[in-house]
N, C-alpha and C. Protein backbone atom coordinates (compact mmCIF):
# COMPACT_ATOMS: atom_id res chain seq x y z
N UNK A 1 -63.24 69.73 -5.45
CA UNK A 1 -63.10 69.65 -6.89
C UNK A 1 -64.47 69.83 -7.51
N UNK A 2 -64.80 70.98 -8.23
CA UNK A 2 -65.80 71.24 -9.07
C UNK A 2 -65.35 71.42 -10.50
N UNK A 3 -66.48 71.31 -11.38
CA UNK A 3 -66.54 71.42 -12.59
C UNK A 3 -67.48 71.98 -13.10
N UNK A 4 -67.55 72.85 -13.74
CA UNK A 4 -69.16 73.59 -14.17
C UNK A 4 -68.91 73.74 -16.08
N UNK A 5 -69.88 73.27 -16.24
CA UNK A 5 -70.49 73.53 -17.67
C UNK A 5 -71.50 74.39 -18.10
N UNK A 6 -71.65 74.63 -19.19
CA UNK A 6 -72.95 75.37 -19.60
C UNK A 6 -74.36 75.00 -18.78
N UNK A 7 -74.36 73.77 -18.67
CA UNK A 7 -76.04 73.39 -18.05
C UNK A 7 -75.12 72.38 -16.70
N UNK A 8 -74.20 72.19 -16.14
CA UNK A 8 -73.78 70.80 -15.71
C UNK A 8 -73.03 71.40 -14.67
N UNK A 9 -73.05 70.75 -13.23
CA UNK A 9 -71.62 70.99 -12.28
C UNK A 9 -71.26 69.41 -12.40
N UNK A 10 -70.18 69.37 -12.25
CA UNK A 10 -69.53 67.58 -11.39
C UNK A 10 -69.08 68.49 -10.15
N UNK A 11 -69.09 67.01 -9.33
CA UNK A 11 -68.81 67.58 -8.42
C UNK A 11 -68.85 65.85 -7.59
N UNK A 12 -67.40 66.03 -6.85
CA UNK A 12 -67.80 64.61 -6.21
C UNK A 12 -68.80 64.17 -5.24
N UNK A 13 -69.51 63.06 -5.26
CA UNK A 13 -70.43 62.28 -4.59
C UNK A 13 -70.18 62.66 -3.00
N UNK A 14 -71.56 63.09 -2.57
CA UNK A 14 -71.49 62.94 -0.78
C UNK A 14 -72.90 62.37 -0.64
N UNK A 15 -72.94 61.89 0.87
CA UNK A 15 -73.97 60.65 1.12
C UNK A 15 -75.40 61.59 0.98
N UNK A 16 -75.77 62.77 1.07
CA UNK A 16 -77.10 63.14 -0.07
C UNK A 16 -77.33 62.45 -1.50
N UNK A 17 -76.56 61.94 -1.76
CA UNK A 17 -76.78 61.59 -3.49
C UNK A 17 -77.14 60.25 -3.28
N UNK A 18 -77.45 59.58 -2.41
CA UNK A 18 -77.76 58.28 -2.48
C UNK A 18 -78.96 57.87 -2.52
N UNK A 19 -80.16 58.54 -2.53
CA UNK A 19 -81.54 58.18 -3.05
C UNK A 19 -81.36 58.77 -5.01
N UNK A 20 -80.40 59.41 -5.15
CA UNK A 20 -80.96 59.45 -6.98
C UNK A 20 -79.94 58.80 -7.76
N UNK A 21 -79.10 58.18 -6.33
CA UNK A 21 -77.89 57.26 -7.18
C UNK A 21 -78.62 55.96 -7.40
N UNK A 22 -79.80 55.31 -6.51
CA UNK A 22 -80.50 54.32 -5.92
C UNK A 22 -81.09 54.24 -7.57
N UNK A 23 -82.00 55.13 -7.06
CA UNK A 23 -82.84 55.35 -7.94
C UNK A 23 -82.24 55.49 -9.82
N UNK A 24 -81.42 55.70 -10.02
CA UNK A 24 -80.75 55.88 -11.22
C UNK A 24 -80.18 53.87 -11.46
N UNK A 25 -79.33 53.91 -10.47
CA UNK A 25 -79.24 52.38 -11.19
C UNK A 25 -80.04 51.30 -10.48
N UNK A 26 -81.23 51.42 -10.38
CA UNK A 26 -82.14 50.63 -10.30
C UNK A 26 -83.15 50.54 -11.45
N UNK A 27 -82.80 51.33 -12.29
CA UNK A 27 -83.72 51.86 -13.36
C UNK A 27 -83.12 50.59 -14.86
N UNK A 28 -84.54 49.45 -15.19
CA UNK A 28 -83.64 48.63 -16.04
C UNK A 28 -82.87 49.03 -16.85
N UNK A 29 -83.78 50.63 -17.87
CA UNK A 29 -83.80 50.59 -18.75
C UNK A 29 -82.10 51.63 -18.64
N UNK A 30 -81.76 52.42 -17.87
CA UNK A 30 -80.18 52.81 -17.66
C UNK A 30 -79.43 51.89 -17.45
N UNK A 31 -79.37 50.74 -16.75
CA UNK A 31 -78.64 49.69 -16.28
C UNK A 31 -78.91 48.40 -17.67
N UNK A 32 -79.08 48.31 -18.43
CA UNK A 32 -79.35 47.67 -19.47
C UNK A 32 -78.33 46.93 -20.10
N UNK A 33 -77.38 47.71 -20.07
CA UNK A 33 -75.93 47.39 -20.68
C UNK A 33 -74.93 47.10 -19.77
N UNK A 34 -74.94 47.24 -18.87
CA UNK A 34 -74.21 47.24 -17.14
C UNK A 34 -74.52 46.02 -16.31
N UNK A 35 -76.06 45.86 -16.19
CA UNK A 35 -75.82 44.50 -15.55
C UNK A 35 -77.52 44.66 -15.38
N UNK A 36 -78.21 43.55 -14.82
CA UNK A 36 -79.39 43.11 -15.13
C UNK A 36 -79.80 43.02 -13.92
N UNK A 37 -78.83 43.30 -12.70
CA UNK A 37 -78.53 42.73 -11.15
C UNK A 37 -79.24 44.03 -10.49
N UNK A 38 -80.62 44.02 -9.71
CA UNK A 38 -81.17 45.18 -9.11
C UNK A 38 -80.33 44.93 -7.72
N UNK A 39 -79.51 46.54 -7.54
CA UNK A 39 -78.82 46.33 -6.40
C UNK A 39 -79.54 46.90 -4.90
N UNK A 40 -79.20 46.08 -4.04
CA UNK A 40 -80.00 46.10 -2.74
C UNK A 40 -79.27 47.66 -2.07
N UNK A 41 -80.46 48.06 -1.17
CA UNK A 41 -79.93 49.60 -0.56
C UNK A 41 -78.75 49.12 0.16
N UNK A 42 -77.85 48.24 0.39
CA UNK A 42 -76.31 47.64 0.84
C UNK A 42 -75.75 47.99 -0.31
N UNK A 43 -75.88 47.55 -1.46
CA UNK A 43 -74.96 47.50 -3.07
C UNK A 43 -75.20 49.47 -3.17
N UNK A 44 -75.97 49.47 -3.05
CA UNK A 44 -76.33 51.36 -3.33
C UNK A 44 -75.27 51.76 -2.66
N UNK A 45 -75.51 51.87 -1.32
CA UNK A 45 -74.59 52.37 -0.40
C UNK A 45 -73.16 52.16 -0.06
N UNK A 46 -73.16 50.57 -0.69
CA UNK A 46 -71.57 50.94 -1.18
C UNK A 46 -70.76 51.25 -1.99
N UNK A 47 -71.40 51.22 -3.20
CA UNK A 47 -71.18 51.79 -4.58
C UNK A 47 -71.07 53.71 -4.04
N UNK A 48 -71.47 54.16 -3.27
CA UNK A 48 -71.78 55.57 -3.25
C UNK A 48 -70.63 55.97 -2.29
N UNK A 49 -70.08 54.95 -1.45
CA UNK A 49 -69.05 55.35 -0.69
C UNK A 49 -67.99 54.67 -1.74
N UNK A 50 -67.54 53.78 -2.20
CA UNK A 50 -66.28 54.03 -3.00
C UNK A 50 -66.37 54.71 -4.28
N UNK A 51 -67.77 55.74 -4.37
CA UNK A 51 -67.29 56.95 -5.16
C UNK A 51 -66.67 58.04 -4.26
N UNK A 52 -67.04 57.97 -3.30
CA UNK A 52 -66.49 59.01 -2.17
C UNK A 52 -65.10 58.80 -1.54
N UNK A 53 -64.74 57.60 -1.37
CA UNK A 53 -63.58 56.98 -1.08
C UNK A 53 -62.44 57.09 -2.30
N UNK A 54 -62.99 57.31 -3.14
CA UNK A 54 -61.59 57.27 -4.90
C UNK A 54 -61.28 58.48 -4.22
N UNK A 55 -61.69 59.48 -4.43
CA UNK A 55 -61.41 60.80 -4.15
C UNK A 55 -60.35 60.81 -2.92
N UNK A 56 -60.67 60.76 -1.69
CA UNK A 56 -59.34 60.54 -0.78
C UNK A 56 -58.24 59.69 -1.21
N UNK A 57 -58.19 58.71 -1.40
CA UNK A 57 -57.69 57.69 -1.90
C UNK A 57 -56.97 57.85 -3.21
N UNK A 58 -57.25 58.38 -4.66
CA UNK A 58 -56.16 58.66 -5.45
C UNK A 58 -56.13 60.02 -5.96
N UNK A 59 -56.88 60.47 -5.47
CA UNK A 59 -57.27 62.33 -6.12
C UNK A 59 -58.00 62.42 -7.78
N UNK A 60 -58.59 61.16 -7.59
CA UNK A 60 -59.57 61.59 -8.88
C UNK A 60 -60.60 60.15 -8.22
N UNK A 61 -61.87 60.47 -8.77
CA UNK A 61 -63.02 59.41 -8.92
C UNK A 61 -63.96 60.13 -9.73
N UNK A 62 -65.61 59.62 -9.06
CA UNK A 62 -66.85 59.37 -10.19
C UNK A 62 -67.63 61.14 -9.71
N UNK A 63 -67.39 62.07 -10.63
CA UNK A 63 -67.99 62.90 -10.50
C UNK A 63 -69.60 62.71 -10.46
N UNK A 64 -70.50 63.47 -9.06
CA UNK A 64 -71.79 63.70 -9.78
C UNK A 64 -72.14 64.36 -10.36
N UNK A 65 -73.19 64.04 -11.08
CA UNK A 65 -73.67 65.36 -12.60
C UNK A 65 -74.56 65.88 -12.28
N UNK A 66 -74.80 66.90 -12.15
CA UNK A 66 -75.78 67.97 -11.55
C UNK A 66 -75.97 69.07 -12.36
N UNK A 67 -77.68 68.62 -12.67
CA UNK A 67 -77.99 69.95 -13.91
C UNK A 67 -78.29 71.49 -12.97
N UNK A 68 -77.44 72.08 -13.63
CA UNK A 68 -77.31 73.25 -12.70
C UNK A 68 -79.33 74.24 -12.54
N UNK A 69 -79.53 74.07 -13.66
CA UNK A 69 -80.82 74.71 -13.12
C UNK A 69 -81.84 74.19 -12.35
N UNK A 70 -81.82 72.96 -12.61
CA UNK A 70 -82.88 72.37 -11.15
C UNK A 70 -81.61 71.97 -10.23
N UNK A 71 -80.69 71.90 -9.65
CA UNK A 71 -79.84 71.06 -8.81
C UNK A 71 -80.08 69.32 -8.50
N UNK A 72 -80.56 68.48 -9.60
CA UNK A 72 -80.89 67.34 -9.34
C UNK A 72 -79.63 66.65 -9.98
N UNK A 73 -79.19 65.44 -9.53
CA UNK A 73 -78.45 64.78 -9.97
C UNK A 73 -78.40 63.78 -10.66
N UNK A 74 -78.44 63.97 -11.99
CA UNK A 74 -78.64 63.17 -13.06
C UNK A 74 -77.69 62.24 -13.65
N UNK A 75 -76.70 61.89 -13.03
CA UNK A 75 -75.39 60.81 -13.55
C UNK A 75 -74.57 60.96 -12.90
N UNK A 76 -73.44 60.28 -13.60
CA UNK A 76 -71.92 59.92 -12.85
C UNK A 76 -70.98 60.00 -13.46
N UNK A 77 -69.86 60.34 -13.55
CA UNK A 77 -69.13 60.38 -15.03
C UNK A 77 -67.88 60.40 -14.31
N UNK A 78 -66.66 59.81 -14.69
CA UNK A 78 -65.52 60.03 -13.79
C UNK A 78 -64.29 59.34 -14.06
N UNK A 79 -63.53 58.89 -13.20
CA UNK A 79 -62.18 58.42 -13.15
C UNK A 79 -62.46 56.75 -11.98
N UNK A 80 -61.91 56.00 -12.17
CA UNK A 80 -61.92 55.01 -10.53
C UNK A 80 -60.63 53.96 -11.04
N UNK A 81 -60.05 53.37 -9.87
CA UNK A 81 -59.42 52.02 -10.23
C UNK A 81 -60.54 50.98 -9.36
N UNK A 82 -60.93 50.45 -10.54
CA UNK A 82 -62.04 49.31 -9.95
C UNK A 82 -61.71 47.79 -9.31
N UNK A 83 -60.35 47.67 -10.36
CA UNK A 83 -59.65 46.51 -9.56
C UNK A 83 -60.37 45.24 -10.42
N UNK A 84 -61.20 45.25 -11.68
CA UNK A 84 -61.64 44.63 -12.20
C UNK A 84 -60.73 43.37 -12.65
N UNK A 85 -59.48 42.97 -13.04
CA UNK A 85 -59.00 41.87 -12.51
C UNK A 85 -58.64 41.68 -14.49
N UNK A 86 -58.68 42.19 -15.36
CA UNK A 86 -58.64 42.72 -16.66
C UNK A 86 -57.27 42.29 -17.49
N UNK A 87 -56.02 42.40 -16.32
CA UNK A 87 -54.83 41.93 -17.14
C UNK A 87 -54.18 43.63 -16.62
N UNK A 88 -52.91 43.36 -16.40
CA UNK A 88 -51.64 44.06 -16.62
C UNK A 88 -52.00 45.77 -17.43
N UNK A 89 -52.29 45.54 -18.63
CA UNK A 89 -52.53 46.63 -19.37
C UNK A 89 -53.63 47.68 -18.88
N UNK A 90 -54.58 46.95 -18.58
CA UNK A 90 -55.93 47.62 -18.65
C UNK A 90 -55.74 48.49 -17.07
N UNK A 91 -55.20 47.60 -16.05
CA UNK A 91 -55.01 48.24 -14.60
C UNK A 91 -54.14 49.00 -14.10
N UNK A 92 -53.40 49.56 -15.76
CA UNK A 92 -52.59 49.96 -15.20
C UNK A 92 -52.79 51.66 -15.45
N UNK A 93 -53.97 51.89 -16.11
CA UNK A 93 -54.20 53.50 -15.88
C UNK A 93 -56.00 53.40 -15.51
N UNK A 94 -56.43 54.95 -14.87
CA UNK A 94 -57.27 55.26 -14.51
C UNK A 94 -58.42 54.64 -15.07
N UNK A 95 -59.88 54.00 -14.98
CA UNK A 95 -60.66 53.76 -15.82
C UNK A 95 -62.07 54.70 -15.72
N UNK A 96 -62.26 55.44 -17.08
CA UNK A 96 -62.95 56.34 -17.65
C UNK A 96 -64.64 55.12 -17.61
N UNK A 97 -65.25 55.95 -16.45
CA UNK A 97 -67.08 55.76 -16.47
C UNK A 97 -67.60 56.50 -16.26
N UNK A 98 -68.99 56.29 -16.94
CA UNK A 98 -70.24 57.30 -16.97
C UNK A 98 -71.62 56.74 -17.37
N UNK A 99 -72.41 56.91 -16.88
CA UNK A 99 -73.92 56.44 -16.03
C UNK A 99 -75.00 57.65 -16.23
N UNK A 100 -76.12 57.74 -16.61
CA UNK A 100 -76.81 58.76 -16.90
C UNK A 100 -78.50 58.33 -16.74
N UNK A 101 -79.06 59.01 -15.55
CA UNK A 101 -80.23 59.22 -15.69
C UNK A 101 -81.20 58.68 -16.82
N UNK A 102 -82.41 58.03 -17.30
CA UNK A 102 -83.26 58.59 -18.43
C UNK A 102 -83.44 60.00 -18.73
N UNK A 103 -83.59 60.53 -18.34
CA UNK A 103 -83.96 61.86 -18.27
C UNK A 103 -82.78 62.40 -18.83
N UNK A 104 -81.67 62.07 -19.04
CA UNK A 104 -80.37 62.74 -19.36
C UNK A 104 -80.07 62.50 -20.45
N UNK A 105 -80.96 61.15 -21.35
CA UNK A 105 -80.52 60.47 -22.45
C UNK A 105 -81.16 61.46 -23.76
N UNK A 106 -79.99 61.63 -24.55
CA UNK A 106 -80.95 61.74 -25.89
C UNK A 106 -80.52 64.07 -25.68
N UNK A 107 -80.14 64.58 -24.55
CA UNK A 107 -80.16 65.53 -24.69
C UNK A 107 -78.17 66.15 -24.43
N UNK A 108 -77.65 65.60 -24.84
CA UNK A 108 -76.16 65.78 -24.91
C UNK A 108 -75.66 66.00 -24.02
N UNK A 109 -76.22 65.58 -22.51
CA UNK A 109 -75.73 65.90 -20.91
C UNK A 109 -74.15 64.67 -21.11
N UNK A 110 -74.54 63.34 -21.62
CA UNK A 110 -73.35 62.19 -21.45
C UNK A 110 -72.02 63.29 -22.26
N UNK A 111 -72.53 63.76 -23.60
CA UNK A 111 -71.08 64.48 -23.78
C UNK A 111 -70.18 65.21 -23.52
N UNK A 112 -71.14 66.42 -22.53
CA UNK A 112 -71.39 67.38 -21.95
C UNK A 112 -70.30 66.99 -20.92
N UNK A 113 -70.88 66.02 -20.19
CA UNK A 113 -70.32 65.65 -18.72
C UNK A 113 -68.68 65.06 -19.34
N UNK A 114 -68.83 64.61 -19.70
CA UNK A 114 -67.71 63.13 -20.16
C UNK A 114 -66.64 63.91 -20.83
N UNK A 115 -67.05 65.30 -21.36
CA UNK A 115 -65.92 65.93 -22.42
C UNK A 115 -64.74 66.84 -21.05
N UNK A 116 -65.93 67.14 -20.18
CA UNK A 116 -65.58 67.92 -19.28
C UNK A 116 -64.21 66.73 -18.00
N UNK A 117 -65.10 66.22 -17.85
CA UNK A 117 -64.37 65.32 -16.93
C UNK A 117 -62.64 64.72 -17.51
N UNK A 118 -63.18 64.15 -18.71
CA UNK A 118 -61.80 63.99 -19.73
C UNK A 118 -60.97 65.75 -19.79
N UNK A 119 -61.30 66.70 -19.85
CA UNK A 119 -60.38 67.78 -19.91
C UNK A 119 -60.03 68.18 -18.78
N UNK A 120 -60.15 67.91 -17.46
CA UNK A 120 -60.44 67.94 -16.34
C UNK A 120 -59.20 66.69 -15.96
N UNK A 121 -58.99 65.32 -16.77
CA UNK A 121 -58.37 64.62 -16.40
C UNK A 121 -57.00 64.34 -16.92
N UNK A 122 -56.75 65.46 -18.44
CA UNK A 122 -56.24 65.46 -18.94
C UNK A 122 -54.74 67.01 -18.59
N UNK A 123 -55.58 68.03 -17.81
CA UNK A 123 -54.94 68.83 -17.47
C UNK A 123 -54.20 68.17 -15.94
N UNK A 124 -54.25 66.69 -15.24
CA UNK A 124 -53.82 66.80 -13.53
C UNK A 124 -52.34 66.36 -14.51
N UNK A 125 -51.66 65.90 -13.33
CA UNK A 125 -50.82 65.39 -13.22
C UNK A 125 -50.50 63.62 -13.11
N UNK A 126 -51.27 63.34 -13.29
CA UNK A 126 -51.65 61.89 -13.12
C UNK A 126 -52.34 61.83 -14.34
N UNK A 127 -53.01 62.81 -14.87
CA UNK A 127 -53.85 62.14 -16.49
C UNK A 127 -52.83 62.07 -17.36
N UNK A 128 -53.18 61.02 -18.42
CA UNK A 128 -52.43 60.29 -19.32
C UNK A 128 -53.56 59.55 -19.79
N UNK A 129 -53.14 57.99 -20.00
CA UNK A 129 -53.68 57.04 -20.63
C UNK A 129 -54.80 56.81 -19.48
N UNK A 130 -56.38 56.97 -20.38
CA UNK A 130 -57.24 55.60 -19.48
C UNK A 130 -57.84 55.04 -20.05
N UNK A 131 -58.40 54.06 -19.63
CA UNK A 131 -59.09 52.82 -20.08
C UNK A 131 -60.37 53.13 -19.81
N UNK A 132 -61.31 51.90 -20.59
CA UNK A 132 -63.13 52.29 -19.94
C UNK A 132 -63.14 50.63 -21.28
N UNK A 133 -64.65 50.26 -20.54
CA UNK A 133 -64.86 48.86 -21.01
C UNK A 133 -66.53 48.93 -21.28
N UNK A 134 -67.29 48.72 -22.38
CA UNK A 134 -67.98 49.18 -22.65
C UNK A 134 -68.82 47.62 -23.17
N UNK A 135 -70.02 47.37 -22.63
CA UNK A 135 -71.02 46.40 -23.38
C UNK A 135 -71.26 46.12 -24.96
N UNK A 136 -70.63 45.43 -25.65
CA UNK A 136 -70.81 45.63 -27.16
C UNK A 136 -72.33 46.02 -27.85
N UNK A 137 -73.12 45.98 -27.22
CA UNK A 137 -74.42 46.69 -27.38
C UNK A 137 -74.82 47.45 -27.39
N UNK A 138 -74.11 48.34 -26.23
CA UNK A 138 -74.18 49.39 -25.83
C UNK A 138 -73.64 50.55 -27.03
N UNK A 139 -74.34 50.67 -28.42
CA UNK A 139 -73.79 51.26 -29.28
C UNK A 139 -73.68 53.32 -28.75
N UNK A 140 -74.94 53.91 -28.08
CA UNK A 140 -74.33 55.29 -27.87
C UNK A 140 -73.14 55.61 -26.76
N UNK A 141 -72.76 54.89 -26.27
CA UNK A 141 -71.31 54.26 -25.11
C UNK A 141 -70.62 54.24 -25.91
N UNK A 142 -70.43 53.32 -27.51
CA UNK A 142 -68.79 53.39 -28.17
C UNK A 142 -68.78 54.60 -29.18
N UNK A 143 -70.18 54.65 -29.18
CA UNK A 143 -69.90 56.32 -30.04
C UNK A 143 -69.51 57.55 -29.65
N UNK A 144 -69.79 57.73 -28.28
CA UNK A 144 -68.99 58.98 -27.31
C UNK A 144 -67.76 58.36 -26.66
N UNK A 145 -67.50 57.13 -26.51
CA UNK A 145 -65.82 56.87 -26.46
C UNK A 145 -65.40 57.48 -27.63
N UNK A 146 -65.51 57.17 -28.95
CA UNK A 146 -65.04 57.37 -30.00
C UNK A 146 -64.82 58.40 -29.80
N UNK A 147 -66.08 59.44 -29.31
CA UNK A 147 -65.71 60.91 -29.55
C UNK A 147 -64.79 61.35 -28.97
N UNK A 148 -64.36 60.98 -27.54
CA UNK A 148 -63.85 61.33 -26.56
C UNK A 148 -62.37 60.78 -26.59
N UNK A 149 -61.88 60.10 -27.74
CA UNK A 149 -60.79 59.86 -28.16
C UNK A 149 -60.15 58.11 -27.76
N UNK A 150 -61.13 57.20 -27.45
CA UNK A 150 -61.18 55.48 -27.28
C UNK A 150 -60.57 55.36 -28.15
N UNK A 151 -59.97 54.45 -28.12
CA UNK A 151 -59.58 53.20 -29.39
C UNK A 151 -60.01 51.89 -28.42
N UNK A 152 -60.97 51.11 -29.56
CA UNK A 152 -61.12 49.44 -28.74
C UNK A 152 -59.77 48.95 -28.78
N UNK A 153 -59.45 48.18 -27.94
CA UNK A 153 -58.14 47.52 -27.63
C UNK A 153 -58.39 46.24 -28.05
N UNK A 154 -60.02 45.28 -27.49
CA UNK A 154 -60.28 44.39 -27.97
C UNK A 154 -61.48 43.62 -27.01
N UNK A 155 -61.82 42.56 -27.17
CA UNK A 155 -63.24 41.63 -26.60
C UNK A 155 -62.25 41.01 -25.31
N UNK A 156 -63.26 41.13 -24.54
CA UNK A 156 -62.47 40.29 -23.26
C UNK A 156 -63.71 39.68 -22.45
N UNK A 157 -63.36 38.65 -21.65
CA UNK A 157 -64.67 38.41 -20.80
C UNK A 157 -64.50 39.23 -19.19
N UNK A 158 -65.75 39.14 -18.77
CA UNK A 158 -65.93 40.11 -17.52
C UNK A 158 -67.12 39.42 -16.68
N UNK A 159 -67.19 38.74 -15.57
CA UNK A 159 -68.02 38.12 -14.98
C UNK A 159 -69.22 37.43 -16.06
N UNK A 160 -68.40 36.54 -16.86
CA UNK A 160 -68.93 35.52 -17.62
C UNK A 160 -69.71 36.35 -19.00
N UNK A 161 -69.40 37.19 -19.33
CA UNK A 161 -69.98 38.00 -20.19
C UNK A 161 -68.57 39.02 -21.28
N UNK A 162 -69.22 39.11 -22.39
CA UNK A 162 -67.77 39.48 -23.10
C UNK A 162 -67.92 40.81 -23.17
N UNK A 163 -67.47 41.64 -23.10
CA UNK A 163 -67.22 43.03 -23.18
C UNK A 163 -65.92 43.78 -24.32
N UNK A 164 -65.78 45.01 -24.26
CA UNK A 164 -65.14 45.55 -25.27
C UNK A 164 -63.93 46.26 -24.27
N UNK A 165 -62.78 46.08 -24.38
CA UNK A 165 -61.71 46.89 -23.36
C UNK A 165 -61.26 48.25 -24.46
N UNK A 166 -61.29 49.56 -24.40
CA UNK A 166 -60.98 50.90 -24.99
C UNK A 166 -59.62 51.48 -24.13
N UNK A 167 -58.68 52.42 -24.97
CA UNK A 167 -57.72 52.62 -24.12
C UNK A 167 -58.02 54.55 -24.87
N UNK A 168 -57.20 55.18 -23.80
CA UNK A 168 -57.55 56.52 -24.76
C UNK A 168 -55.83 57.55 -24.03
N UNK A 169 -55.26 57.94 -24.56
CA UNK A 169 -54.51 58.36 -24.51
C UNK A 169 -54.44 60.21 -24.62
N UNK A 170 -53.92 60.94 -23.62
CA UNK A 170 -53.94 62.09 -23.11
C UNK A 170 -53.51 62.94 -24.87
N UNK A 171 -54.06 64.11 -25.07
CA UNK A 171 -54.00 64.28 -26.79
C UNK A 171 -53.34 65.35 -26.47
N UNK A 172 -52.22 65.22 -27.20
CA UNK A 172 -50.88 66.30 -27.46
C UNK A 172 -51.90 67.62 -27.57
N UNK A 173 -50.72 68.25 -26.50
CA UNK A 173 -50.94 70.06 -26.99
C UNK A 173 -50.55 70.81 -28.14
């Protein structure tokens, strides 16, 4: 499963991507809104195999983002069931994430990636409704949900911390 954009491939995660996956969320200032928790090369490495594992497992997960002219991998953007524990509603369709480099911020790669992946998820057979849960802080996160067709559903807590639950629904042809 590939995806190519003007400047962008997705393309799912294989165990090469795990020094700029490391390196990406180890970075405070990307992980800011996500969690505060520097994850050990164990947390890396398993985070990088159940992006690799969605993919066998339901036929969609966390695309990597790869700027096509240097081939470096600058984010994550995708589909997963995380199993986050959310309630009935929220688990019961795909949940919409995406993760981006510094280097990616500020130059329209998150829309880029995220518009693609959503049209991408919207043409399978399984796309419909998904969900995505977003840090209330995290204000350029609810502004490209917005774009990308979110509605907040509402505040919920999430490992002792309150968060925003979004639902987004597959948009008539």
């Amino acid at each position: 499963m590939r995806i190519e954009t003007e400047r962008l491939l997705l393309r799912p995660h294989t165990i090469e991507d795990f020094d700029a996956l490391r390196t990406m969320i180890r970075d405070p200032e990307v992980m800011r809104h996500i969690t505060s928790i520097v994850p050990s090369d164990e947390d890396v490495w398993n985070r990088l195999l159940r992006y690799i594992g969605h993919w066998t497992a339901f036929g969609f997960g966390i695309f990597a983002v790869v700027e096509r002219e240097t081939g470096r991998t600058i984010g994550g953007a995708g589909f997963a069931d995380f199993r986050r524990d959310l309630g009935e509603a929220f688990s019961a369709s795909p949940e919409g994430a995406w993760v981006f480099a510094k280097e990616a911020h500020g130059r329209g790669i998150a829309s880029e990636a995220t518009q693609a992946m959503h049209d991408w998820f919207d043409a399978q057979p399984f796309g419909g409704r998904s969900v995505c849960i977003i840090n209330p802080d995290n204000a350029p996160s609810r502004t490209l949900a917005g774009k990308l067709g979110y509605v907040e559903t509402g505040p919920t807590q999430y490992h002792d911390e309150t968060i925003l639950t979004f639902e987004r629904l597959r948009p008539r042809a």
